[in-house]
C-alpha atoms as a PDB file:
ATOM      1  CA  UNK A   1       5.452  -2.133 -22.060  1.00  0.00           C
ATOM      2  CA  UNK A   2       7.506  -5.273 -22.112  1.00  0.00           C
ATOM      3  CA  UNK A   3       7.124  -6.866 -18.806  1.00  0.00           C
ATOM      4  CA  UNK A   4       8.071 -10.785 -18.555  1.00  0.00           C
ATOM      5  CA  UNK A   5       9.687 -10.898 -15.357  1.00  0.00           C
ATOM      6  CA  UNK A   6       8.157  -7.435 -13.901  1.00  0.00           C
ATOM      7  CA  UNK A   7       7.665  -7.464 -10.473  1.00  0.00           C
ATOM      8  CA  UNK A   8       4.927  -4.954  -9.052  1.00  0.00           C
ATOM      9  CA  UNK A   9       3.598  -3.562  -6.510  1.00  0.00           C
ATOM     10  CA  UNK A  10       1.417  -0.787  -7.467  1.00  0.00           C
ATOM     11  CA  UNK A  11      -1.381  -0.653  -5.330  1.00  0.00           C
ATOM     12  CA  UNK A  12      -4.172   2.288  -6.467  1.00  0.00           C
ATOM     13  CA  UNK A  13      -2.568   5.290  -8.230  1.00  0.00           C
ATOM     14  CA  UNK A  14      -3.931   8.311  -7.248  1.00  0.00           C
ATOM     15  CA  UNK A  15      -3.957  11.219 -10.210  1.00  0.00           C
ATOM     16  CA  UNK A  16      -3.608  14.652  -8.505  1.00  0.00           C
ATOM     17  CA  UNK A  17      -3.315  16.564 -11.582  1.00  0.00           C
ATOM     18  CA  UNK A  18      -3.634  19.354  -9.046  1.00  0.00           C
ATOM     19  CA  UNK A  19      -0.570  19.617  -8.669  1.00  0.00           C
ATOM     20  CA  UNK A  20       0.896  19.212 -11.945  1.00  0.00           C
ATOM     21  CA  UNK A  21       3.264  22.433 -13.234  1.00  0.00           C
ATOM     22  CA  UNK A  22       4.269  23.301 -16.513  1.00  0.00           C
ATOM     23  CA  UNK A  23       7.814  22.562 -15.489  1.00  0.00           C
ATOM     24  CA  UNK A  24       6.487  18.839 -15.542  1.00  0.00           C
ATOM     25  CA  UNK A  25       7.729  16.469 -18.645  1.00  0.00           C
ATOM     26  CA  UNK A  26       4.724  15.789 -21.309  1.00  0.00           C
ATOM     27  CA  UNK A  27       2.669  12.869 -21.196  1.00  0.00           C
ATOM     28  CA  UNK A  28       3.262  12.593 -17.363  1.00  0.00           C
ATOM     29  CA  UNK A  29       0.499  12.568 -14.170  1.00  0.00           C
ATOM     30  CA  UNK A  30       0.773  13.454 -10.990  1.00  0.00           C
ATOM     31  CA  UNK A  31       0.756  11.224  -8.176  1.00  0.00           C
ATOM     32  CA  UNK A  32       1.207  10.933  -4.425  1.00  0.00           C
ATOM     33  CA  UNK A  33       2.383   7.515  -4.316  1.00  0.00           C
ATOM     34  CA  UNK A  34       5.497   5.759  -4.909  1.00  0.00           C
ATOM     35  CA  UNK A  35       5.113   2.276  -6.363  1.00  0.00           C
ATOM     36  CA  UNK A  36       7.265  -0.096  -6.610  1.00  0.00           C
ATOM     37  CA  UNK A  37       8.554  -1.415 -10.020  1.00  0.00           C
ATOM     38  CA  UNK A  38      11.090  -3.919 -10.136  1.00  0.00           C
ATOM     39  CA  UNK A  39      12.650  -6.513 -12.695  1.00  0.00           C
ATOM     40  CA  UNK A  40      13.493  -9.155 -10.544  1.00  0.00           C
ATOM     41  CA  UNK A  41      13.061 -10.218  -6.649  1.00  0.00           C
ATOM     42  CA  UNK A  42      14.315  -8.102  -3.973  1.00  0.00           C
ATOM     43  CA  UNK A  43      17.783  -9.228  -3.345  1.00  0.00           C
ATOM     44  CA  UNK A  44      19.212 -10.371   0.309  1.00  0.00           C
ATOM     45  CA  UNK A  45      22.220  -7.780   0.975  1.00  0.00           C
ATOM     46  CA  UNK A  46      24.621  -8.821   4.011  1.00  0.00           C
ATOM     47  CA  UNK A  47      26.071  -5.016   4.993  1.00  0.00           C
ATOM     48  CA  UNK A  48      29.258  -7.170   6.073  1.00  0.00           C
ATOM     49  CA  UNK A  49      29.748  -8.560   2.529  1.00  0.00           C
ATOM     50  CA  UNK A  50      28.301  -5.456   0.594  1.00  0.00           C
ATOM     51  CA  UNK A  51      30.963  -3.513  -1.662  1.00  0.00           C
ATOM     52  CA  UNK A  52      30.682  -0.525  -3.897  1.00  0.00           C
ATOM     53  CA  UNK A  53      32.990  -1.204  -7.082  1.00  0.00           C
ATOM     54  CA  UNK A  54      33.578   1.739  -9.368  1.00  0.00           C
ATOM     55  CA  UNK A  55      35.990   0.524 -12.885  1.00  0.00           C
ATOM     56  CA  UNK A  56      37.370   2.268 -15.642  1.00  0.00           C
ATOM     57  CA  UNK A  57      37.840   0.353 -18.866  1.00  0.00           C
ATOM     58  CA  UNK A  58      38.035  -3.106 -16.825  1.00  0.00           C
ATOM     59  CA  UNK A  59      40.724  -1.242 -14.335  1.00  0.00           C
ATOM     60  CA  UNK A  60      39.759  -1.315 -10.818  1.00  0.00           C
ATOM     61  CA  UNK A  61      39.492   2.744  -9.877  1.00  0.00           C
ATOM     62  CA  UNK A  62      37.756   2.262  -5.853  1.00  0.00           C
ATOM     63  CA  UNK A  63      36.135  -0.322  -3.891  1.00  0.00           C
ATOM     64  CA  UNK A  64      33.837   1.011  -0.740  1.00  0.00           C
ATOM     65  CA  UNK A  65      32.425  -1.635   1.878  1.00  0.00           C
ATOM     66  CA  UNK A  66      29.475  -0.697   3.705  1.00  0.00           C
ATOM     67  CA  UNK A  67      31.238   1.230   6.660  1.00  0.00           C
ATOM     68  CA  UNK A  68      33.570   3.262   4.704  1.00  0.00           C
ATOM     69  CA  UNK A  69      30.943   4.937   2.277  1.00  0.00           C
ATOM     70  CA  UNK A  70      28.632   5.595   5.193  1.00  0.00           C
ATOM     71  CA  UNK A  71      31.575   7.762   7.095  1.00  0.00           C
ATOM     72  CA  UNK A  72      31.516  10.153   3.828  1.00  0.00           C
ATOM     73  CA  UNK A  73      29.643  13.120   3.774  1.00  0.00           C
ATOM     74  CA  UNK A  74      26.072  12.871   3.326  1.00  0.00           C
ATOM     75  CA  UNK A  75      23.951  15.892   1.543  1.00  0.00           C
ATOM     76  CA  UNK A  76      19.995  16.180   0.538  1.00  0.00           C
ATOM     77  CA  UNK A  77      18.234  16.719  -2.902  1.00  0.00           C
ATOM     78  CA  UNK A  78      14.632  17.359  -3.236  1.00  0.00           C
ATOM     79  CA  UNK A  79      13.392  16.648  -6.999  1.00  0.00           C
ATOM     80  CA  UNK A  80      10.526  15.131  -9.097  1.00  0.00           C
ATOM     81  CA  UNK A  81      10.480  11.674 -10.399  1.00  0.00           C
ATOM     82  CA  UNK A  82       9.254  10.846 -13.295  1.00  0.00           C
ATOM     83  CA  UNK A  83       8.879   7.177 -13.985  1.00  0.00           C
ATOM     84  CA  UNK A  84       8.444   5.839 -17.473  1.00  0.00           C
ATOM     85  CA  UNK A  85       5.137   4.300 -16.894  1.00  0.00           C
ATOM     86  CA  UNK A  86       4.034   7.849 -17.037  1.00  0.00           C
ATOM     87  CA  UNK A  87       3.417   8.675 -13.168  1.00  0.00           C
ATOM     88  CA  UNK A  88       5.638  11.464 -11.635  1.00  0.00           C
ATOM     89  CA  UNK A  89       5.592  12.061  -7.827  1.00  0.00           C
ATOM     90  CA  UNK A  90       6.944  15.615  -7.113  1.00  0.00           C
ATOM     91  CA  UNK A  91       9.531  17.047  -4.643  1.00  0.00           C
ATOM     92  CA  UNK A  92      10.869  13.709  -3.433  1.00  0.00           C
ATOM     93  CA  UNK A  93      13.345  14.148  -1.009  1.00  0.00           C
ATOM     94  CA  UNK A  94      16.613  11.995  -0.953  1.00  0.00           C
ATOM     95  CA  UNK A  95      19.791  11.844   0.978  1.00  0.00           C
ATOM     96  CA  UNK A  96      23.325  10.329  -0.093  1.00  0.00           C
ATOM     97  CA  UNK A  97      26.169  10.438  -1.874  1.00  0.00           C
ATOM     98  CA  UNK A  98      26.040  12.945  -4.077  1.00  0.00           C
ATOM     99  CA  UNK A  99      28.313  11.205  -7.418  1.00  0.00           C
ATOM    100  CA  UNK A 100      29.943  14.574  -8.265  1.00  0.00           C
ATOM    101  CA  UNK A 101      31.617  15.298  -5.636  1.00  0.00           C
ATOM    102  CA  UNK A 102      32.460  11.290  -4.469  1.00  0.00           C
ATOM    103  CA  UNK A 103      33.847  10.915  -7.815  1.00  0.00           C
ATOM    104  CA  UNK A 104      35.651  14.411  -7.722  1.00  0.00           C
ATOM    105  CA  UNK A 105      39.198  13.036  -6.885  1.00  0.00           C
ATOM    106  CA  UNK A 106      38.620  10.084  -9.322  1.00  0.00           C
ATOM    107  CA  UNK A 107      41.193  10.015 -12.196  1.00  0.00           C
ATOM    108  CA  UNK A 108      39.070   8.527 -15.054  1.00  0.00           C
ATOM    109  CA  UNK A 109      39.888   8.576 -18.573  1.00  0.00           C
ATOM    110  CA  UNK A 110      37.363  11.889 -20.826  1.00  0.00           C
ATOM    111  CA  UNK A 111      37.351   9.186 -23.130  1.00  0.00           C
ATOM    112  CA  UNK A 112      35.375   6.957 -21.378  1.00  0.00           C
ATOM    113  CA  UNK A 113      32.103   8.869 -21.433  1.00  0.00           C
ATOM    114  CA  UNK A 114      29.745   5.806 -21.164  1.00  0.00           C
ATOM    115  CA  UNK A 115      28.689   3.883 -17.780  1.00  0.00           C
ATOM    116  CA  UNK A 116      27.109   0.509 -16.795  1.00  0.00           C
ATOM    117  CA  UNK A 117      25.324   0.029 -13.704  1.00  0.00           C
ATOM    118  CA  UNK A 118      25.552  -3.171 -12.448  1.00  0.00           C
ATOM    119  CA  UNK A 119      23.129  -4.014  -9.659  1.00  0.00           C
ATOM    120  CA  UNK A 120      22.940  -7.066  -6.641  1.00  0.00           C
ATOM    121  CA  UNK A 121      19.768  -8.416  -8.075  1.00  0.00           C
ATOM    122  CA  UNK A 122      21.303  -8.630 -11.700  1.00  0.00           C
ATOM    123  CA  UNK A 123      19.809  -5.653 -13.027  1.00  0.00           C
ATOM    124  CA  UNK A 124      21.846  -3.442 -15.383  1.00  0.00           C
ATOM    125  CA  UNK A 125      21.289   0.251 -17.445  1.00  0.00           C
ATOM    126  CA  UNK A 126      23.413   2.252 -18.854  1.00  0.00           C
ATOM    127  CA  UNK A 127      23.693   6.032 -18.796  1.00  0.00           C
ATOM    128  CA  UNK A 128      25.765   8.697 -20.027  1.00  0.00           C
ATOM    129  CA  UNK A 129      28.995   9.838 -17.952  1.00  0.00           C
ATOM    130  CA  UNK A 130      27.483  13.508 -18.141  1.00  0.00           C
ATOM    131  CA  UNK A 131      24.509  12.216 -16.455  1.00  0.00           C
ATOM    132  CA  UNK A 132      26.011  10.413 -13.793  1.00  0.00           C
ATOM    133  CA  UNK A 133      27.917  12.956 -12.681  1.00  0.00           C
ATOM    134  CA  UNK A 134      24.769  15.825 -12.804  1.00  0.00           C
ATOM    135  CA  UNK A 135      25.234  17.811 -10.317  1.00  0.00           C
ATOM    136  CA  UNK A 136      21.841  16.504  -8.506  1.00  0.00           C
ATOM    137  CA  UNK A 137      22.601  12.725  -9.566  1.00  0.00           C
ATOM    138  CA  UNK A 138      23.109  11.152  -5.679  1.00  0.00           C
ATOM    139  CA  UNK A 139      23.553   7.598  -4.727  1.00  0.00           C
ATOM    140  CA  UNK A 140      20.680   7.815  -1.572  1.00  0.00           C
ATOM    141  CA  UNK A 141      20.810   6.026   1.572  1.00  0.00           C
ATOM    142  CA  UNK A 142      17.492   7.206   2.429  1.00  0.00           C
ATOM    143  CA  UNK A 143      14.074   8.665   1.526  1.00  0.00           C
ATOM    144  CA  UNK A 144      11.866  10.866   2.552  1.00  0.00           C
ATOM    145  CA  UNK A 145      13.901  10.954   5.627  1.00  0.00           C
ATOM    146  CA  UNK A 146      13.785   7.270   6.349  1.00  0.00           C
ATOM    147  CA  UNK A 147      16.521   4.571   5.540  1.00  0.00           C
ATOM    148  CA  UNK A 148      15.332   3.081   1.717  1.00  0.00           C
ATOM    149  CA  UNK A 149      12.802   0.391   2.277  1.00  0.00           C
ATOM    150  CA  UNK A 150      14.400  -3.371   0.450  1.00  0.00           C
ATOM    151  CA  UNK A 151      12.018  -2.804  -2.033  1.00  0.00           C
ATOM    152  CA  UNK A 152      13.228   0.714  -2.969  1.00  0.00           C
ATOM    153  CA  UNK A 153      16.551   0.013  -3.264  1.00  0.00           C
ATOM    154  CA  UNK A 154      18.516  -0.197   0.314  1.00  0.00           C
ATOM    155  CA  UNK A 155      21.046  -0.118   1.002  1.00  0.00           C
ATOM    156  CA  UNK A 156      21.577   2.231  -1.430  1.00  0.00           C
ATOM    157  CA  UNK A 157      20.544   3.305  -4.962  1.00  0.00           C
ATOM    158  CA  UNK A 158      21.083   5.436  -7.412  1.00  0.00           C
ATOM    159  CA  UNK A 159      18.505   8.915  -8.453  1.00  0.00           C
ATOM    160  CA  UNK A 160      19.305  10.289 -11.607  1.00  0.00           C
ATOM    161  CA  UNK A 161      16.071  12.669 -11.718  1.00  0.00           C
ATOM    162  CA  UNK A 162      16.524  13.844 -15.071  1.00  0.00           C
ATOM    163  CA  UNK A 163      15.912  10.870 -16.127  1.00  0.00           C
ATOM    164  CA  UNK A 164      13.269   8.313 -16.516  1.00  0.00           C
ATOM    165  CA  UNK A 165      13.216   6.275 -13.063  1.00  0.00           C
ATOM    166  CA  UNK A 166      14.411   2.655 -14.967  1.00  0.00           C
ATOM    167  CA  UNK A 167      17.839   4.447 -15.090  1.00  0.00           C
ATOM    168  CA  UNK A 168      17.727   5.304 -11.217  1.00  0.00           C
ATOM    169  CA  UNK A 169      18.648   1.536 -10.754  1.00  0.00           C
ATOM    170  CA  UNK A 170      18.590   0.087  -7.066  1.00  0.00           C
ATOM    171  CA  UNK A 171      20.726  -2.190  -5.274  1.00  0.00           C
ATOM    172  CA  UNK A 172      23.643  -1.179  -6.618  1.00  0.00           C
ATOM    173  CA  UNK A 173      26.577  -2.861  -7.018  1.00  0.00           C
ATOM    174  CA  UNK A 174      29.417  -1.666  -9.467  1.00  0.00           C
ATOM    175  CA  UNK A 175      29.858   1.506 -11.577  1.00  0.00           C
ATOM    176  CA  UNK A 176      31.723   1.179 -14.719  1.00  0.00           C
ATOM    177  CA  UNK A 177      32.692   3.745 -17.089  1.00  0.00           C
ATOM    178  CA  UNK A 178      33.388   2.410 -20.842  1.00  0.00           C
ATOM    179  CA  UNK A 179      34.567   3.672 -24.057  1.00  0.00           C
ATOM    180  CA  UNK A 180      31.164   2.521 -25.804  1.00  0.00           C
ATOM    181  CA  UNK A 181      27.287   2.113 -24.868  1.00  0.00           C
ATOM    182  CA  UNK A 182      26.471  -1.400 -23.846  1.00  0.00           C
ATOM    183  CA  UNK A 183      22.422  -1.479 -23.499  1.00  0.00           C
ATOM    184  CA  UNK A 184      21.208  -2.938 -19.991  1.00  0.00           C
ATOM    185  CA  UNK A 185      18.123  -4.972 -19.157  1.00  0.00           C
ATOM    186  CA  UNK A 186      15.413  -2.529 -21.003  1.00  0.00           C
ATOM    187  CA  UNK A 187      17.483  -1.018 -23.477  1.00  0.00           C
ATOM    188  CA  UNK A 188      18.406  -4.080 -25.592  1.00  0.00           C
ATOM    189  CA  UNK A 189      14.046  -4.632 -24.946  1.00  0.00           C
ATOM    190  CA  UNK A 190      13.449  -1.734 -27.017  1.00  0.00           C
ATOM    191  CA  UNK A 191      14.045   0.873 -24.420  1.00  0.00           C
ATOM    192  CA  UNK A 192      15.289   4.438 -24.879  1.00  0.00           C
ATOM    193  CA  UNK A 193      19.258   4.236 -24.227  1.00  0.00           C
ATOM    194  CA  UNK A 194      19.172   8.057 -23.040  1.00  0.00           C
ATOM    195  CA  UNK A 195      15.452   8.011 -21.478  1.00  0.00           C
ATOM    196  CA  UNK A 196      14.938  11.961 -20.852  1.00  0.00           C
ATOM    197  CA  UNK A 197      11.643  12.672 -19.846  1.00  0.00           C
ATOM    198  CA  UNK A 198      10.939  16.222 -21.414  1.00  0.00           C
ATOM    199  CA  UNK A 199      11.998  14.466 -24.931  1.00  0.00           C
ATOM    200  CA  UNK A 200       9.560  11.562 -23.883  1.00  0.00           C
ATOM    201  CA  UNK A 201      12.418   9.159 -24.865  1.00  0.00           C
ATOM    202  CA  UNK A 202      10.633   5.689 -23.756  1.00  0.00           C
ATOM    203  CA  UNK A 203      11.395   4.253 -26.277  1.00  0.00           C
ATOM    204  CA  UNK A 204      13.769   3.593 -29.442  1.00  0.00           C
END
């Protein structure tokens, strides 16, 4: 794995292979635990400064500070993760934003079926619009029934659980839907640009 600038905190990895389903992508082992990978530091987020900024094609579609997104509606998903490193921790329960329904009243060109994620720490990944707006894709304020821990991703992240976990990028900062792919921090390092588990797409 390329890894110049990887921050981690792994502490010991416990296999439970116990627990381990057929459902579960190849090449994968189970794991209690729920290290930490990240690319850079943790970022310092002021909730009084924080903004949400979603953009279509360079136009400006919604802006959210920090105490209008927290007034929406708030719902739960409970899903695997499956990080690219090859550990998967099972049933991990999130709650947030679900993206399909935020974005539901969002007039954004079909032709625009690529996104960027842009995050506060300068991380970026890109994913398909189909993916992003998966029906369990959520933008979570909180896990495992706590508020997201800085190192996780708070104030809020993104989960994309069919997906490898590089593309559930934290700290986000600005969604922006594009006519054409533009590889983020591991994809233009060799990484997959789709990154779907069950296909084992690591890598390209």
């Amino acid at each position: 794995m390329y890894n110049i600038g990887m921050q981690k905190k792994l502490g010991k990895i416990t296999t439970n292979n116990n627990l381990k389903t057929s459902d579960d992508p190849p090449g994968q082992f189970v794991t209690e635990k729920f290290p930490v990978f990240s690319v850079f530091p943790t970022p310092s987020i002021n909730l009084d400064t924080w903004k949400l900024t979603i953009t279509a094609d360079s136009d400006l579609i919604r802006e959210y500070k920090w105490n209008e997104i927290i007034k929406l509606t708030e719902d739960n998903i409970e899903e695997d993760f499956h990080c690219v490193t090859q550990w998967s921790r099972l049933d991990t329960k999130w709650k947030g934003f679900l993206v399909n329904i935020l974005f539901k009243n969002f007039e954004i060109d079909l032709d625009l079926k690529y996104v960027n994620i842009i995050c506060y720490d300068g991380y970026t990944t890109n994913i398909l619009r189909t993916d992003l707006l998966s029906p369990k894709t959520i933008l979570a304020t909180k896990f495992e029934g706590k508020d997201l821990e800085s190192n996780h991703g708070w104030p809020l992240r993104l989960v994309i659980p069919h997906l490898y976990g590089w593309k559930s990028a934290k700290w986000i900062k600005e969604i922006q839907f594009t006519s054409s792919p533009m590889p983020g921090f591991w994809e233009v390092r060799g990484y997959h640009m789709n990154g779907d588990p069950w296909k084992q797409e690591r890598f390209s």
